[in-house]
Protein backbone atom coordinates (compact mmCIF):
# COMPACT_ATOMS: atom_id res chain seq x y z
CA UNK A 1 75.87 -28.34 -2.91
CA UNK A 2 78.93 -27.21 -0.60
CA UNK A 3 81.88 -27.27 -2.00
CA UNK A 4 85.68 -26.24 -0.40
CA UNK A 5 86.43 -22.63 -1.04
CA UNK A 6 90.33 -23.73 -0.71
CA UNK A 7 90.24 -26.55 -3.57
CA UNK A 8 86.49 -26.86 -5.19
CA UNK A 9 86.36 -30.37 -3.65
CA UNK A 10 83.02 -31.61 -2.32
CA UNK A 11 83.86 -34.40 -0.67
CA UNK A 12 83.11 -33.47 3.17
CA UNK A 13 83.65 -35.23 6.44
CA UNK A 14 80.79 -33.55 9.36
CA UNK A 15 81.18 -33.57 13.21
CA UNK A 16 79.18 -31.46 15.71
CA UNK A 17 81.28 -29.84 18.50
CA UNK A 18 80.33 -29.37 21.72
CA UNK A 19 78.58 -26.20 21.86
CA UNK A 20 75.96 -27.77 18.70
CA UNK A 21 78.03 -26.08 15.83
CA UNK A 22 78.62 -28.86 12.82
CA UNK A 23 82.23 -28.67 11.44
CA UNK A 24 82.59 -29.97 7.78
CA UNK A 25 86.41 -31.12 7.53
CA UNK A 26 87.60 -31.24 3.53
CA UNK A 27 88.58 -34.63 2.51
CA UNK A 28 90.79 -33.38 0.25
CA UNK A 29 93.02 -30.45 1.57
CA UNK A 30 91.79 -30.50 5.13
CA UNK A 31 89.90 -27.25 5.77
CA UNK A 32 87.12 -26.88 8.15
CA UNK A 33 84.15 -24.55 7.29
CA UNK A 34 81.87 -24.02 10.73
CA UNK A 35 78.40 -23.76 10.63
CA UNK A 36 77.06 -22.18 13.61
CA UNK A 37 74.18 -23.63 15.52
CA UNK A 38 71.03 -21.51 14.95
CA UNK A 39 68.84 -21.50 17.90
CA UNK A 40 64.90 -22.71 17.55
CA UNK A 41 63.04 -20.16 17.27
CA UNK A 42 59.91 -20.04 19.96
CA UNK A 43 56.37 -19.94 17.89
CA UNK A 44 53.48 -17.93 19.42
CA UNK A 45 50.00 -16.83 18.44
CA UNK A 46 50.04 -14.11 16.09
CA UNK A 47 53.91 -14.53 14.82
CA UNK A 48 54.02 -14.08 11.12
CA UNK A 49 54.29 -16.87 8.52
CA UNK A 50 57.73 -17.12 7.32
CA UNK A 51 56.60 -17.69 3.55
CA UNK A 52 53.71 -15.37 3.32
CA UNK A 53 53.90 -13.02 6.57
CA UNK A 54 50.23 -13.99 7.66
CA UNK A 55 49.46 -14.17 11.28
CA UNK A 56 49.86 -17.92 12.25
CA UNK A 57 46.80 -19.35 14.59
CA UNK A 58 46.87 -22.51 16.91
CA UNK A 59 45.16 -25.69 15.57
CA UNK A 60 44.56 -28.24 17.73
CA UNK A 61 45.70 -32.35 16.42
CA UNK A 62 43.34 -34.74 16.05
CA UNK A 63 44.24 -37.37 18.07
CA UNK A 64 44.32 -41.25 17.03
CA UNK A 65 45.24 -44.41 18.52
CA UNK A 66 48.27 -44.80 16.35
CA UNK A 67 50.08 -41.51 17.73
CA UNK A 68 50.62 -43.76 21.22
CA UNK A 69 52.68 -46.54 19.14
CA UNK A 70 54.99 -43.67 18.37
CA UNK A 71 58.27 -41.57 20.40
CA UNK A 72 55.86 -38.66 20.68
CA UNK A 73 53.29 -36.85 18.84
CA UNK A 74 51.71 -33.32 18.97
CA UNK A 75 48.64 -32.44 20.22
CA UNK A 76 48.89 -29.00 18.56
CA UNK A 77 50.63 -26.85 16.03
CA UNK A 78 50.66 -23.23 14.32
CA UNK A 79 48.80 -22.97 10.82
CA UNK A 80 48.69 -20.37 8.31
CA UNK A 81 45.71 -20.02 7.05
CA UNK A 82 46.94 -17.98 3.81
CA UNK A 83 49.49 -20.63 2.79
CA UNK A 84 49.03 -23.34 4.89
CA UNK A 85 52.22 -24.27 6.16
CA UNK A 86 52.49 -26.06 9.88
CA UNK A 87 55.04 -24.96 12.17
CA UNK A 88 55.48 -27.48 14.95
CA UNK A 89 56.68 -25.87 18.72
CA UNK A 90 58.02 -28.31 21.44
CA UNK A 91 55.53 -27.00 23.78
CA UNK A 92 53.22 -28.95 22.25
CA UNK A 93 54.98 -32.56 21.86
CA UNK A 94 54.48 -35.18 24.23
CA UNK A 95 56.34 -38.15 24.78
CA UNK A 96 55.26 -41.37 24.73
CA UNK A 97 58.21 -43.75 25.83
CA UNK A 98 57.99 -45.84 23.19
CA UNK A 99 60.62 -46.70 20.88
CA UNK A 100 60.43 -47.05 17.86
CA UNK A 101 61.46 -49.42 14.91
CA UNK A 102 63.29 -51.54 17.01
CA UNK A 103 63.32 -55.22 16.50
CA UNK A 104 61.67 -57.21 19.11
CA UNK A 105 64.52 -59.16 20.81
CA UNK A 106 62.66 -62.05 22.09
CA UNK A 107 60.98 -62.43 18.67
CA UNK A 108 62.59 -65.20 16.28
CA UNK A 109 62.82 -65.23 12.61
CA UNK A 110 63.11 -68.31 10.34
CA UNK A 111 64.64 -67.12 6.88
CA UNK A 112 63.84 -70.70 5.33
């Protein structure tokens, strides 16, 4: 848990600032701590596993029906096969357009 180096306190206000960097403001005695954005790291064939240090390999996603009722979906990822942990890359996401869990505005509701 992060707590205020000035007075212990852990009670935090957080704001991003314009270059992506999130500023916690004390609630207490009013000092910021900065947290600098850390830029996303670009997955590629080969790379090693951050856990184990295994070469990572592409899998491809099976695709279903359901992935279209959602924002996006991926159609592949990087695998370890040692560990098996998924790392997920942007190259791969698609967007779908749809929104999701919004209420339907010409839908009515009866609550009786």
């Amino acid at each position: 848990m992060l707590t205020c180096r000035k007075c212990l306190n852990n009670n935090f206000d957080w704001k991003k600032d314009l270059d992506g960097n999130s500023i916690a403001t004390c609630n207490q005695c009013g000092q910021n701590i900065i947290f600098e954005k850390k830029e996303k790291l670009e997955w590629k064939e080969g790379d090693k596993c951050r856990d184990c240090k295994t070469p990572v390999i592409i899998k491809e996603s099976k695709f279903k029906e359901s992935k279209l009722k959602k924002p996006y979906y991926y159609t592949a990822y990087y695998y370890c096969s040692k560990c098996k942990k998924i790392y997920l890359s942007d190259k791969f996401k698609i967007m779908t357009g749809v929104l999701a869990d919004l209420p339907d505005i010409n839908c009515e509701t009866n609550n009786h």
